[in-house]
PDB file of N, CA and C in Angstrom:
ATOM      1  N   UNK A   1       8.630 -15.604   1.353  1.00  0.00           N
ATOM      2  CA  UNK A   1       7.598 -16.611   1.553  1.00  0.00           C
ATOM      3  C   UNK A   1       7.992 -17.925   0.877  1.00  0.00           C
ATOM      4  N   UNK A   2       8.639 -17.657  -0.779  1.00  0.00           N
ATOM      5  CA  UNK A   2       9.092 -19.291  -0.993  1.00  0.00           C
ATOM      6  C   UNK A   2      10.198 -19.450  -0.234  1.00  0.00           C
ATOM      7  N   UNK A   3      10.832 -19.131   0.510  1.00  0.00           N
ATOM      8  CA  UNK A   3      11.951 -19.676   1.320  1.00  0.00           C
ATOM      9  C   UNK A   3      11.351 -20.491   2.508  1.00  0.00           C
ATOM     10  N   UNK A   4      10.537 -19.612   2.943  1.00  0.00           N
ATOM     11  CA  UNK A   4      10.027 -20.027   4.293  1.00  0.00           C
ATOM     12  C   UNK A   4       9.408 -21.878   3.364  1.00  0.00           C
ATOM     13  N   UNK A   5       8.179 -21.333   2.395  1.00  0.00           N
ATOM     14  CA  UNK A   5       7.770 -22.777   2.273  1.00  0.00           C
ATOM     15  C   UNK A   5       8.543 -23.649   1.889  1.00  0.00           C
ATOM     16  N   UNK A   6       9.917 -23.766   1.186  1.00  0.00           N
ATOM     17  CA  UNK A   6      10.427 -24.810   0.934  1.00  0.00           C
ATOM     18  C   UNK A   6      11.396 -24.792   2.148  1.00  0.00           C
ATOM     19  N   UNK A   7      12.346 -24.485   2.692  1.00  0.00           N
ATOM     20  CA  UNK A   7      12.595 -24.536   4.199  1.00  0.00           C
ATOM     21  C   UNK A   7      11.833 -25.450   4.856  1.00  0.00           C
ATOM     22  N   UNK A   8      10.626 -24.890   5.068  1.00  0.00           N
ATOM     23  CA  UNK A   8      10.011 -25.983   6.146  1.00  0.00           C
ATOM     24  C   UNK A   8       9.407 -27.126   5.435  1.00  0.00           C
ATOM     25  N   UNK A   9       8.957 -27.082   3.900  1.00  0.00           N
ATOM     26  CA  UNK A   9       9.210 -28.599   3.367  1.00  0.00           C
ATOM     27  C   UNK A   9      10.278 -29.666   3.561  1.00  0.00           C
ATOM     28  N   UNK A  10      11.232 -28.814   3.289  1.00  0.00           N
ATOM     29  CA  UNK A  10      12.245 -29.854   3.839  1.00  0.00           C
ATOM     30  C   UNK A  10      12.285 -30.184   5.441  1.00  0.00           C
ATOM     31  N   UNK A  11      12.468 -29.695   6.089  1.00  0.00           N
ATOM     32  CA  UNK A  11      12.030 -30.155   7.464  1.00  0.00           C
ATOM     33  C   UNK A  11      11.504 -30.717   7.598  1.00  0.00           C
ATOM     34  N   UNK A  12       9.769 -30.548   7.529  1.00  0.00           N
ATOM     35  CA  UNK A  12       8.795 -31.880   7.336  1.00  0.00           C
ATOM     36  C   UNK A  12       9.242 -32.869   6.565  1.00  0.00           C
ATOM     37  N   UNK A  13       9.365 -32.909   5.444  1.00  0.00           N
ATOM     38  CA  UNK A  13       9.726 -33.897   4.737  1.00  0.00           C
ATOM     39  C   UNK A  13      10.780 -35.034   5.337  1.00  0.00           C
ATOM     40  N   UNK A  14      11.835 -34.448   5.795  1.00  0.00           N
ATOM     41  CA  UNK A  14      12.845 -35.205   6.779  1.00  0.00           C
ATOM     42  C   UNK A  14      12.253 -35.668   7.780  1.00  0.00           C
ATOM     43  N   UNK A  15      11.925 -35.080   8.616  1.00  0.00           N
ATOM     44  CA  UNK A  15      11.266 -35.333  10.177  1.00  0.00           C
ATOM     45  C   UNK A  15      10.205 -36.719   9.629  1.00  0.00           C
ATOM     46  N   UNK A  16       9.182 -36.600   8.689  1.00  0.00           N
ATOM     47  CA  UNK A  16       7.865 -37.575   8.390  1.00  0.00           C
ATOM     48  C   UNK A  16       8.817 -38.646   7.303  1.00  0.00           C
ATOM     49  N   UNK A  17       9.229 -38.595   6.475  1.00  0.00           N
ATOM     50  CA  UNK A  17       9.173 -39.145   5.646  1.00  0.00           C
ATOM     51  C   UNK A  17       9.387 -40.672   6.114  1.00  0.00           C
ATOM     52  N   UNK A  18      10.003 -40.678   6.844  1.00  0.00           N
ATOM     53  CA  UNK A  18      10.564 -42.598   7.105  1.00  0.00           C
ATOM     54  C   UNK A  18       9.663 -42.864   7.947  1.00  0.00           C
ATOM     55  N   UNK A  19       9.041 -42.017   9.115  1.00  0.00           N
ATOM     56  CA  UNK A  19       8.128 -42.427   9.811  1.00  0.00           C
ATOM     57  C   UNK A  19       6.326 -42.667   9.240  1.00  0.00           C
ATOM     58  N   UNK A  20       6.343 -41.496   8.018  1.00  0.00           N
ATOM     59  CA  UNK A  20       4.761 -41.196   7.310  1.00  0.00           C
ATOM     60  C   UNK A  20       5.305 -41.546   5.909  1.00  0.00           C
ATOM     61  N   UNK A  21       5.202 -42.546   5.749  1.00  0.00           N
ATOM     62  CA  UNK A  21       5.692 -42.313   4.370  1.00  0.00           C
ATOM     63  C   UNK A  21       4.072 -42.509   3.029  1.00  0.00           C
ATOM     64  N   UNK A  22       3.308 -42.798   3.957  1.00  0.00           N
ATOM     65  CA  UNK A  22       1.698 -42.890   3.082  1.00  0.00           C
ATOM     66  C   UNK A  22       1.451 -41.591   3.032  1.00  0.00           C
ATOM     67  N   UNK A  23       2.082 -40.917   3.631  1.00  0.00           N
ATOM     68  CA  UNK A  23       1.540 -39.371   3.603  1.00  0.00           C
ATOM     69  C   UNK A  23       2.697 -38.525   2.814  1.00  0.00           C
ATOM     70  N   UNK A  24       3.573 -38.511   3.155  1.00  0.00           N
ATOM     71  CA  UNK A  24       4.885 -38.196   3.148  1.00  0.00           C
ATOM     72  C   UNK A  24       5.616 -38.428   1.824  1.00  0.00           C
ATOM     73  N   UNK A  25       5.181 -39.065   1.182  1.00  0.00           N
ATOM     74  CA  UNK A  25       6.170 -40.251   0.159  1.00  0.00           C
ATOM     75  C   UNK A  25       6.901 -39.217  -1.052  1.00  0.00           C
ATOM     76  N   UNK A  26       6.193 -37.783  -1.258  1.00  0.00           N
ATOM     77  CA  UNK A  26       7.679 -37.197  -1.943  1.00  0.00           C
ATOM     78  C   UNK A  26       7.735 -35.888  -1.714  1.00  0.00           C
ATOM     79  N   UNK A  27       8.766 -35.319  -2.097  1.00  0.00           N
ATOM     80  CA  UNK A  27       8.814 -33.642  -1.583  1.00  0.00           C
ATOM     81  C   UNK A  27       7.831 -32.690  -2.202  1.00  0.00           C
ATOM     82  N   UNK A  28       7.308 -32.767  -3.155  1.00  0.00           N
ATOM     83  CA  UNK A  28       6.042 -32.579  -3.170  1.00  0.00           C
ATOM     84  C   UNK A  28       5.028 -32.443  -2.372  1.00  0.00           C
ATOM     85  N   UNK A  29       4.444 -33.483  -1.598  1.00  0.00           N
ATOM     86  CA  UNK A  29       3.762 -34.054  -0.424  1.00  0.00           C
ATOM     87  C   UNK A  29       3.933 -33.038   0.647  1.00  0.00           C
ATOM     88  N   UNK A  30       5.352 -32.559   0.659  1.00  0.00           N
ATOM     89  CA  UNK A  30       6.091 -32.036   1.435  1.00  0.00           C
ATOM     90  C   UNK A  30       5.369 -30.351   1.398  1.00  0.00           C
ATOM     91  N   UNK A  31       5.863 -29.740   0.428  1.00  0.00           N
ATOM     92  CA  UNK A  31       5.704 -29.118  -0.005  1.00  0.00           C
ATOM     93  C   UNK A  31       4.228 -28.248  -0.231  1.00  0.00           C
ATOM     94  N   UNK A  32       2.998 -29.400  -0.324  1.00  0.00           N
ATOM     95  CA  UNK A  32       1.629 -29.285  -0.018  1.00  0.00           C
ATOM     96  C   UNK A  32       1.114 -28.900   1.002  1.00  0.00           C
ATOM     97  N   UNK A  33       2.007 -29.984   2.146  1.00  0.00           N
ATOM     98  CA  UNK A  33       1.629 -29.743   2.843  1.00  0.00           C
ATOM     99  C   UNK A  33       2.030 -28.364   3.945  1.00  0.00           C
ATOM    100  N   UNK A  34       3.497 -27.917   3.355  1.00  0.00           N
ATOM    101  CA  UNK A  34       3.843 -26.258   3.830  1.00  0.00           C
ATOM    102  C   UNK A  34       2.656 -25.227   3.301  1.00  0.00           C
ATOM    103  N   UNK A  35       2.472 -25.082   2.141  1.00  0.00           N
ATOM    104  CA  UNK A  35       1.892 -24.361   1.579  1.00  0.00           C
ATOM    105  C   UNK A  35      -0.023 -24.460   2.689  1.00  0.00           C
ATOM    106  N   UNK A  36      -0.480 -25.377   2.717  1.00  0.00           N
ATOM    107  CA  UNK A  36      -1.549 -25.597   3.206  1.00  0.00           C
ATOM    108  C   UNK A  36      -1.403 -24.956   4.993  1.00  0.00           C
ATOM    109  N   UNK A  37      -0.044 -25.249   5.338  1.00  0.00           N
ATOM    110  CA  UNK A  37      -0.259 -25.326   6.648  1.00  0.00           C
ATOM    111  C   UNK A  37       0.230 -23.730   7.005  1.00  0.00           C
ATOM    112  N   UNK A  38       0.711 -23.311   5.972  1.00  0.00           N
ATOM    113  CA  UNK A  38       1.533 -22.089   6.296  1.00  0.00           C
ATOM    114  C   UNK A  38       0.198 -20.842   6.025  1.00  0.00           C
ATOM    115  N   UNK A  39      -0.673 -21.428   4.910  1.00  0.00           N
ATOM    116  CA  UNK A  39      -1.870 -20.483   4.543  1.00  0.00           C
ATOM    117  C   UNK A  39      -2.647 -20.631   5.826  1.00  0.00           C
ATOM    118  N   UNK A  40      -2.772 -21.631   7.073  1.00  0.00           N
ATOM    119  CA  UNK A  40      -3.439 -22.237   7.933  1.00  0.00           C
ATOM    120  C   UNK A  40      -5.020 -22.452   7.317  1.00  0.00           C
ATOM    121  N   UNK A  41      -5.217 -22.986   6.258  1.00  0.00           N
ATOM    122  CA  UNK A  41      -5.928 -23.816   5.885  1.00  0.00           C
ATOM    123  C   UNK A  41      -6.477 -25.211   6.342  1.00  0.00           C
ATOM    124  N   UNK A  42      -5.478 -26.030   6.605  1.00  0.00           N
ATOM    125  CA  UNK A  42      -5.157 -27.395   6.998  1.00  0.00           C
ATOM    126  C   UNK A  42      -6.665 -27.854   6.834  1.00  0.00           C
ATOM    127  N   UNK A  43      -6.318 -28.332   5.514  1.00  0.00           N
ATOM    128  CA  UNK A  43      -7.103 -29.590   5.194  1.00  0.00           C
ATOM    129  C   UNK A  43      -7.315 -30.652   5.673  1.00  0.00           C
ATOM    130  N   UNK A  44      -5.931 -31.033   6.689  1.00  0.00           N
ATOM    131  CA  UNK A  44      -6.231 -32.465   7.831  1.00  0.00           C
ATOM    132  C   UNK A  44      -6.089 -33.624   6.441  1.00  0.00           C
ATOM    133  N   UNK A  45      -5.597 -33.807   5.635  1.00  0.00           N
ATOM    134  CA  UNK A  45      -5.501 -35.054   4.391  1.00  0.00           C
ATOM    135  C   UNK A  45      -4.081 -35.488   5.134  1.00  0.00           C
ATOM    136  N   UNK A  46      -3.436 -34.328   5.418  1.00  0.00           N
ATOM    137  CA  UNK A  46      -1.869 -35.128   5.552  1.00  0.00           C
ATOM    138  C   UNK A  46      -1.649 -34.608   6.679  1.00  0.00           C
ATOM    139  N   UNK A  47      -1.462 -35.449   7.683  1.00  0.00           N
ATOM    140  CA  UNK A  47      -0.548 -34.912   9.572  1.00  0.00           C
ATOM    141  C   UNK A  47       0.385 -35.765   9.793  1.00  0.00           C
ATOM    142  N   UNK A  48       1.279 -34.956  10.599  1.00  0.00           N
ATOM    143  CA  UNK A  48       2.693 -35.409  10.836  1.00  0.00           C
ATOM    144  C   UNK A  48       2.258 -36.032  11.659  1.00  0.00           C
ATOM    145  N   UNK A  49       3.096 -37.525  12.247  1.00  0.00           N
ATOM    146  CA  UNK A  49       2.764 -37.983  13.757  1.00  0.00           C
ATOM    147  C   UNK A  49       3.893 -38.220  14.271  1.00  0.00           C
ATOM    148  N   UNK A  50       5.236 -37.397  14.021  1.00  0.00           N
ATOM    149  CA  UNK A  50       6.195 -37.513  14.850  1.00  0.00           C
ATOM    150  C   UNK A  50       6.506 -36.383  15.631  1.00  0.00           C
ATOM    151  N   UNK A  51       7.065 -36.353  16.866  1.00  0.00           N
ATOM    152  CA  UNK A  51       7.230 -35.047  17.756  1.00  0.00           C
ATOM    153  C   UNK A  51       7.696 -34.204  17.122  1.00  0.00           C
ATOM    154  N   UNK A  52       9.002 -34.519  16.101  1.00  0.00           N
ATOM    155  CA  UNK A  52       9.385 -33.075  15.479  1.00  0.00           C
ATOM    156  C   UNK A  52       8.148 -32.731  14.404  1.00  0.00           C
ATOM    157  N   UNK A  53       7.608 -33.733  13.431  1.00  0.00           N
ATOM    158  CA  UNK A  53       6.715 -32.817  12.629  1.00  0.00           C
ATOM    159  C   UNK A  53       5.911 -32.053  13.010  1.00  0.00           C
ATOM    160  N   UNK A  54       5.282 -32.392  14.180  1.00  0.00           N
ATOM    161  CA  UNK A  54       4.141 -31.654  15.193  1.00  0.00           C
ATOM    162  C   UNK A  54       4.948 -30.532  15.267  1.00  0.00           C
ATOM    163  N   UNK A  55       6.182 -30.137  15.486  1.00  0.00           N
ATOM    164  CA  UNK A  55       6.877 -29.210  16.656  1.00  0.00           C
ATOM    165  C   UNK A  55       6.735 -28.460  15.194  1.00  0.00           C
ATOM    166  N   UNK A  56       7.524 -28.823  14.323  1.00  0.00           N
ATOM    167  CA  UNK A  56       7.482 -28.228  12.972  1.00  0.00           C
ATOM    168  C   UNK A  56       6.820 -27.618  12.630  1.00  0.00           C
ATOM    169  N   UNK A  57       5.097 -28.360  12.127  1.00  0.00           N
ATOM    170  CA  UNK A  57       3.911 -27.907  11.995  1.00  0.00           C
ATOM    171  C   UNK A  57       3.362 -26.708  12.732  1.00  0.00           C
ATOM    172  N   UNK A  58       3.491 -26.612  14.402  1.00  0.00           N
ATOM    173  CA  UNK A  58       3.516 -25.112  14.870  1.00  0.00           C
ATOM    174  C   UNK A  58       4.163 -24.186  14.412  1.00  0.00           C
ATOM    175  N   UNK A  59       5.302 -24.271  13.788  1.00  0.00           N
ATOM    176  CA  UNK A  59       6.731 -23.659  14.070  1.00  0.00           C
ATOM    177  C   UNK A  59       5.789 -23.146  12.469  1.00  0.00           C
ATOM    178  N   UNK A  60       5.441 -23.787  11.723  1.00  0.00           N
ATOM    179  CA  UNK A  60       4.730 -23.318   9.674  1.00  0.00           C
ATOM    180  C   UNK A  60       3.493 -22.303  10.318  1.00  0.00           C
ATOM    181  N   UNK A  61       2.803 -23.125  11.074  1.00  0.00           N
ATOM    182  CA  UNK A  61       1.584 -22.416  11.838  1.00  0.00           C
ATOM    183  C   UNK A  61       1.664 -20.858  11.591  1.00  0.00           C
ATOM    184  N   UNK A  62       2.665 -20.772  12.852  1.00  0.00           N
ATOM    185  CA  UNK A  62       3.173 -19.532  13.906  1.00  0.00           C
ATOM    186  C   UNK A  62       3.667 -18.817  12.438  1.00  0.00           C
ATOM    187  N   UNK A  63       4.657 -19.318  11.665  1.00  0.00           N
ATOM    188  CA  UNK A  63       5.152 -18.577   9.985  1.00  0.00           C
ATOM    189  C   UNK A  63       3.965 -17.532   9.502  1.00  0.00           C
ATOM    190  N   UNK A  64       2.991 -18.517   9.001  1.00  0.00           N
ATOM    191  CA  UNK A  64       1.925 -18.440   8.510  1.00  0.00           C
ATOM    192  C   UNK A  64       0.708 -16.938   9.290  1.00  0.00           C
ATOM    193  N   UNK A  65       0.423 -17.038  10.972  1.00  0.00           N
ATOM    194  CA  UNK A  65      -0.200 -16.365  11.228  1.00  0.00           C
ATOM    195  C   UNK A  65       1.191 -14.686  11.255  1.00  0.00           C
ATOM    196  N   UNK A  66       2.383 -14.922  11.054  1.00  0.00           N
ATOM    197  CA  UNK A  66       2.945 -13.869  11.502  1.00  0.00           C
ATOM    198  C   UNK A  66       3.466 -12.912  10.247  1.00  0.00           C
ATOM    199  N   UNK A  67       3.971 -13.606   9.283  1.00  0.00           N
ATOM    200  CA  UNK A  67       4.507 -13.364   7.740  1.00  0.00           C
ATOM    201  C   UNK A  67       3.259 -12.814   7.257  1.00  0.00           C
ATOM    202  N   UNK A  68       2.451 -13.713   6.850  1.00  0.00           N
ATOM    203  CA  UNK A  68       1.746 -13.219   5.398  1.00  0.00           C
ATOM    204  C   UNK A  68       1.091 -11.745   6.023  1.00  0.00           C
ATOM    205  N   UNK A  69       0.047 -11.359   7.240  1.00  0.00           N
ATOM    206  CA  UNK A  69      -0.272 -10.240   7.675  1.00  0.00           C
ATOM    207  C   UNK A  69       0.903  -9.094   7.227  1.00  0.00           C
ATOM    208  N   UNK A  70       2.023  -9.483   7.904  1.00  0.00           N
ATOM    209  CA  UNK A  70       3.082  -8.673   7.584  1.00  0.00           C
ATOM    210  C   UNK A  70       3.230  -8.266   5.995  1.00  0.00           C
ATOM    211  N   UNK A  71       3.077  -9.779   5.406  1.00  0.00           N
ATOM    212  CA  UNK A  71       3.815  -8.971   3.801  1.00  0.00           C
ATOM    213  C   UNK A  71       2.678  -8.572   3.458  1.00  0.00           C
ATOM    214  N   UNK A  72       1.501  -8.568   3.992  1.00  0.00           N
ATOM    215  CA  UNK A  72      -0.004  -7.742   3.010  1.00  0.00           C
ATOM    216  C   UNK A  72       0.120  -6.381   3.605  1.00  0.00           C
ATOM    217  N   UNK A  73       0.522  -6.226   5.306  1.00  0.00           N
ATOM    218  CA  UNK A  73       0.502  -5.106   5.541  1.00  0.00           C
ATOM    219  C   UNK A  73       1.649  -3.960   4.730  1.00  0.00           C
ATOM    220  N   UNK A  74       2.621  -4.501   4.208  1.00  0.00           N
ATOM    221  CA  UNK A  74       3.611  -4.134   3.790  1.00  0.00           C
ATOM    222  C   UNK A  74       3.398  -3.873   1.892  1.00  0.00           C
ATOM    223  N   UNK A  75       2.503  -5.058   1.632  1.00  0.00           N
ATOM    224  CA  UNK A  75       2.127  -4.508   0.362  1.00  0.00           C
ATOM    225  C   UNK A  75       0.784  -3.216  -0.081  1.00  0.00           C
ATOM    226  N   UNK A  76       0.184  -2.762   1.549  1.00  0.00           N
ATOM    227  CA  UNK A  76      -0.869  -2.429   1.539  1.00  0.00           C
ATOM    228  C   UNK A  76      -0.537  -0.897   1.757  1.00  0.00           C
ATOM    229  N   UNK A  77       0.759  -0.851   2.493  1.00  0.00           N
ATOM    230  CA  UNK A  77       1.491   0.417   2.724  1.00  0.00           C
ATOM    231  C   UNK A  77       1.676   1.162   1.706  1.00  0.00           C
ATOM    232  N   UNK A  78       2.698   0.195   1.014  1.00  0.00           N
ATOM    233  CA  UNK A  78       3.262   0.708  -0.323  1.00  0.00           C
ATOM    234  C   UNK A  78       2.722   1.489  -1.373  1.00  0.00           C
ATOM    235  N   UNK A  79       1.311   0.705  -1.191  1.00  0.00           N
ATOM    236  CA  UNK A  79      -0.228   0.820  -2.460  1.00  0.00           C
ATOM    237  C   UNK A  79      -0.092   2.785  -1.541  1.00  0.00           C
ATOM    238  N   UNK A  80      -0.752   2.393  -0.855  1.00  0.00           N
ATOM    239  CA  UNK A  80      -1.229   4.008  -0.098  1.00  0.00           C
ATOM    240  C   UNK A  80      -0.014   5.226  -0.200  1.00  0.00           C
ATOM    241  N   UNK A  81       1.318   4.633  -0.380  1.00  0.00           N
ATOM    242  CA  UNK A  81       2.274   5.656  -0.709  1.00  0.00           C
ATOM    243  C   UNK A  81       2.457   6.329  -1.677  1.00  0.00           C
ATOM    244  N   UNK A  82       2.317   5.175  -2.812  1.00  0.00           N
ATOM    245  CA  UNK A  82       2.315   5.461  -4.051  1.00  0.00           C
ATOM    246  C   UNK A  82       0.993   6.207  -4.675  1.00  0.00           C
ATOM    247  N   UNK A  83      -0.123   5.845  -3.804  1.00  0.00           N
ATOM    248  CA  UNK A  83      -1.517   6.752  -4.118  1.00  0.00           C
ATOM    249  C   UNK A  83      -1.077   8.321  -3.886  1.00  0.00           C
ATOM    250  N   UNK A  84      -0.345   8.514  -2.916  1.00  0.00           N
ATOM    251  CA  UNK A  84      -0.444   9.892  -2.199  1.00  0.00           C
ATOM    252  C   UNK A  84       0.763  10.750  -2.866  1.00  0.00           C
ATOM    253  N   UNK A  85       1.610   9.990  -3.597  1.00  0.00           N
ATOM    254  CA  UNK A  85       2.735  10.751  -4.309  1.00  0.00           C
ATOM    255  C   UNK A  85       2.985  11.189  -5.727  1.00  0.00           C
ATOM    256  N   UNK A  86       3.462  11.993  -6.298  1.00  0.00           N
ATOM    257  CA  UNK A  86       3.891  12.079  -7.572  1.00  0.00           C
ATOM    258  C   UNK A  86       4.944  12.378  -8.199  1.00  0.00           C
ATOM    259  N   UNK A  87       5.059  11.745  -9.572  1.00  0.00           N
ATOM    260  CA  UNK A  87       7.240  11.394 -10.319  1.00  0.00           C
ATOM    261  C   UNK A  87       7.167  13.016 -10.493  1.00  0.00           C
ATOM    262  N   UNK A  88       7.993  13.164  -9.483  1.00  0.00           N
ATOM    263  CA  UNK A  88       8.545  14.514 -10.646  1.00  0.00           C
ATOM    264  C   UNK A  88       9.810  14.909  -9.865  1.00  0.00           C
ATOM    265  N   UNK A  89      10.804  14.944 -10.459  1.00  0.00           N
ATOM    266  CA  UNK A  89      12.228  14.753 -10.034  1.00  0.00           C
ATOM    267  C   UNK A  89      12.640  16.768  -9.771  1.00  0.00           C
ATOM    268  N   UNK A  90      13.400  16.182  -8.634  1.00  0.00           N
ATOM    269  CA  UNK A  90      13.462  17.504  -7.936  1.00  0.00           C
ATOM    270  C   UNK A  90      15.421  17.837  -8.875  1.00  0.00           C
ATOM    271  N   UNK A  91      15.226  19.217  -9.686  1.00  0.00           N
ATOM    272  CA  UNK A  91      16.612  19.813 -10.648  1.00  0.00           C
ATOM    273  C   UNK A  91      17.571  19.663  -9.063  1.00  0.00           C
ATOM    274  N   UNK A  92      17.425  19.849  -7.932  1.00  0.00           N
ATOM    275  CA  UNK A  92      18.599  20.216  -7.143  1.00  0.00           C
ATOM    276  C   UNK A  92      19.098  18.967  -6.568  1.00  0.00           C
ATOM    277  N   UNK A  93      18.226  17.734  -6.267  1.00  0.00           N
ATOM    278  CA  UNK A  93      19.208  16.842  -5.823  1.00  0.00           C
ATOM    279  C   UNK A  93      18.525  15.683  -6.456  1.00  0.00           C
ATOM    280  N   UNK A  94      17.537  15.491  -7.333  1.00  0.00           N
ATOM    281  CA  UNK A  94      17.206  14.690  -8.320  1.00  0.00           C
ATOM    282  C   UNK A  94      16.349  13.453  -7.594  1.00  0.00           C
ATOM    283  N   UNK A  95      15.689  13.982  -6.025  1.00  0.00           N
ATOM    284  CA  UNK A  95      14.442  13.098  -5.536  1.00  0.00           C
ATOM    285  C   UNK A  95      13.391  12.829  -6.379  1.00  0.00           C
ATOM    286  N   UNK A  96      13.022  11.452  -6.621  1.00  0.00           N
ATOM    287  CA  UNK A  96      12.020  11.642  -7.568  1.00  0.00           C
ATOM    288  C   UNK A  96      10.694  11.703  -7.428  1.00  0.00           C
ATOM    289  N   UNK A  97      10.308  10.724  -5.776  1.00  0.00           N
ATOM    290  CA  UNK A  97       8.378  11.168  -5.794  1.00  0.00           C
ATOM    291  C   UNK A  97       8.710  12.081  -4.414  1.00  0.00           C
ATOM    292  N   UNK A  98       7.479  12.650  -4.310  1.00  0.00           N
ATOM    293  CA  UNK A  98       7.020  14.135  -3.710  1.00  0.00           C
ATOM    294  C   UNK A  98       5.572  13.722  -3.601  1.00  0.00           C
ATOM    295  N   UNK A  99       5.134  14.694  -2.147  1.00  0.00           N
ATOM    296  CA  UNK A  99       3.883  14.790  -1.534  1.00  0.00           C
ATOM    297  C   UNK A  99       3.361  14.815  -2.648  1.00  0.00           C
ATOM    298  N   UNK A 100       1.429  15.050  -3.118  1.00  0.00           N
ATOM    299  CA  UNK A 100       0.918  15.853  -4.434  1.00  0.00           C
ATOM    300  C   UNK A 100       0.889  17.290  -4.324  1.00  0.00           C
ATOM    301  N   UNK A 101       0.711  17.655  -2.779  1.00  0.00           N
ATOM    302  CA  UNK A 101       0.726  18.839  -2.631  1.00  0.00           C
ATOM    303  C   UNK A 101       1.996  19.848  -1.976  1.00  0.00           C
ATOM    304  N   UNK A 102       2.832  19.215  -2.416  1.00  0.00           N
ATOM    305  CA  UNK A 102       4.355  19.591  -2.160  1.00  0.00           C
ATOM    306  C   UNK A 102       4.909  20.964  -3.084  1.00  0.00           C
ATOM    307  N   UNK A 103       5.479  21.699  -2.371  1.00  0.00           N
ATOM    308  CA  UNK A 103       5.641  23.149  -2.959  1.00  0.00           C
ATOM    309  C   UNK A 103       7.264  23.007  -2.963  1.00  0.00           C
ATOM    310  N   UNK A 104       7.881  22.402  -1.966  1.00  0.00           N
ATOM    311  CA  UNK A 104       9.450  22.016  -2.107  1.00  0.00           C
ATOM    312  C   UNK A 104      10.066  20.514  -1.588  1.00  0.00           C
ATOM    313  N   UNK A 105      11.120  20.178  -2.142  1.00  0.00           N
ATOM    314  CA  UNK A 105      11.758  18.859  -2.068  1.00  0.00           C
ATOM    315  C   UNK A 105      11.906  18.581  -0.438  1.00  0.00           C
ATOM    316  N   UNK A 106      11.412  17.482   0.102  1.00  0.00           N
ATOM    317  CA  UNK A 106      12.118  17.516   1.196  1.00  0.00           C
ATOM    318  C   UNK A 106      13.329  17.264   1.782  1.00  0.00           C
ATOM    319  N   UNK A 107      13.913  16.648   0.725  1.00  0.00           N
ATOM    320  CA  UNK A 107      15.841  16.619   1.028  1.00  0.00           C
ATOM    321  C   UNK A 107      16.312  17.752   0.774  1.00  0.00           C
ATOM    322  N   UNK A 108      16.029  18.539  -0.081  1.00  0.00           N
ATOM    323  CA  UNK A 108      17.230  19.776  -0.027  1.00  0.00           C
ATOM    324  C   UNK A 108      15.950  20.399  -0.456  1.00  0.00           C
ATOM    325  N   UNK A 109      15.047  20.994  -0.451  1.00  0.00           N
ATOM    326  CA  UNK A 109      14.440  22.324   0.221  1.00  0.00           C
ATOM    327  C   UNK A 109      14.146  23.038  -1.130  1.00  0.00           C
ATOM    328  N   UNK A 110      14.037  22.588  -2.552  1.00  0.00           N
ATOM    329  CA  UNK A 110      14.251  23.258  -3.660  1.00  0.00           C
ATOM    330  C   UNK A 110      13.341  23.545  -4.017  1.00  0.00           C
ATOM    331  N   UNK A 111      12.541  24.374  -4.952  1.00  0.00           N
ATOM    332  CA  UNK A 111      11.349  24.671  -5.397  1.00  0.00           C
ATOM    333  C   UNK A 111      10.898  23.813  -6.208  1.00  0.00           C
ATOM    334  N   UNK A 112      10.162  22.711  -6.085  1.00  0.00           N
ATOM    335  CA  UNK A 112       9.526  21.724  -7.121  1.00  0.00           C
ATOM    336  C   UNK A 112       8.168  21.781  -7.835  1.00  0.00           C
ATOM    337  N   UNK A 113       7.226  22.442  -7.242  1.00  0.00           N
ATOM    338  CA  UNK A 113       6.492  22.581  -8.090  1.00  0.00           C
ATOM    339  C   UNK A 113       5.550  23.957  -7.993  1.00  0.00           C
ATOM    340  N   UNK A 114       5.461  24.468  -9.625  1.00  0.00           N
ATOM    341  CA  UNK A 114       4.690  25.668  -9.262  1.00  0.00           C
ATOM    342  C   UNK A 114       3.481  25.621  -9.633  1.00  0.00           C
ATOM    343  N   UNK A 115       2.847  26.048  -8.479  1.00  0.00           N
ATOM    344  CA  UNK A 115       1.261  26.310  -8.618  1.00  0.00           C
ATOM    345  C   UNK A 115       0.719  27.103  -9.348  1.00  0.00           C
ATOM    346  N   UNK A 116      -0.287  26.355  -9.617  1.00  0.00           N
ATOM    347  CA  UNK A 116      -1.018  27.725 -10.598  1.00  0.00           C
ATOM    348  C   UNK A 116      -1.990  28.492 -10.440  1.00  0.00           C
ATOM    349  N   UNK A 117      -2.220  29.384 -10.587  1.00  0.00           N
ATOM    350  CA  UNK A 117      -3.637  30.274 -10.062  1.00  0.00           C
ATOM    351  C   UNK A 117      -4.584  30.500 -10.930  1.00  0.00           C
ATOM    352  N   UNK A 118      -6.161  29.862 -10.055  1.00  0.00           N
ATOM    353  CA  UNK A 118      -7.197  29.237 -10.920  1.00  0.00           C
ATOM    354  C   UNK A 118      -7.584  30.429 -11.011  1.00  0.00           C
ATOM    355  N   UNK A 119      -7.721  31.567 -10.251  1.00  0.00           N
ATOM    356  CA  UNK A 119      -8.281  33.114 -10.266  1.00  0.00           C
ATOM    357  C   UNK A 119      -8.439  33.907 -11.687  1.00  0.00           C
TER     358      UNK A 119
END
């Protein structure tokens, strides 16, 4: 995500700067305005008015609606994996998380955990 926003700061920034420069005037500016446009917030304080910034500005848009879903879905995964697993390192090939209710490793098949009987 900071790649993407400073990436397309610079882009904007190039594309506006000689043409917007009341808007535009430092990479900073630049930079605001990725962050704003990439969250699709757009405050509307700062718009490009040259064909590439426009083209640009879709191009942060399109970033924005496609990335961040992705990296939440991806951080949201992770959360639920780590809910459903537990450390305990398998003696035969040294896997370390496992189902909770896992009776053997699933790489090599070893006996990992023994149950106990509540009876």
């Amino acid at each position: 995500m900071v790649a993407i926003v400073f990436v397309s700061a610079g882009l904007i920034f190039y594309a506006e700067h000689e043409i917007n420069p009341e808007k535009f005037s430092t990479f900073f500016d630049a930079i605001y305005f990725s962050v704003v446009t990439l969250t699709t917030v757009g405050f509307g304080d700062i718009t490009p008015v040259s064909p590439y910034g426009r083209i640009i500005t879709v191009l942060i848009i399109t970033s924005g609606i496609v990335f961040i879903p992705w990296q939440v879905r991806n951080l949201i995964a992770h959360f639920i994996i780590s809910i459903n697993k537990i450390s305990l390192t398998c003696k035969g090939c040294g896997l370390e998380h496992h189902d909770k209710d896992a009776a053997h490793c699933k790489r090599c098949g070893s006996k990992i955990y023994q149950k106990q009987d509540t009876t």
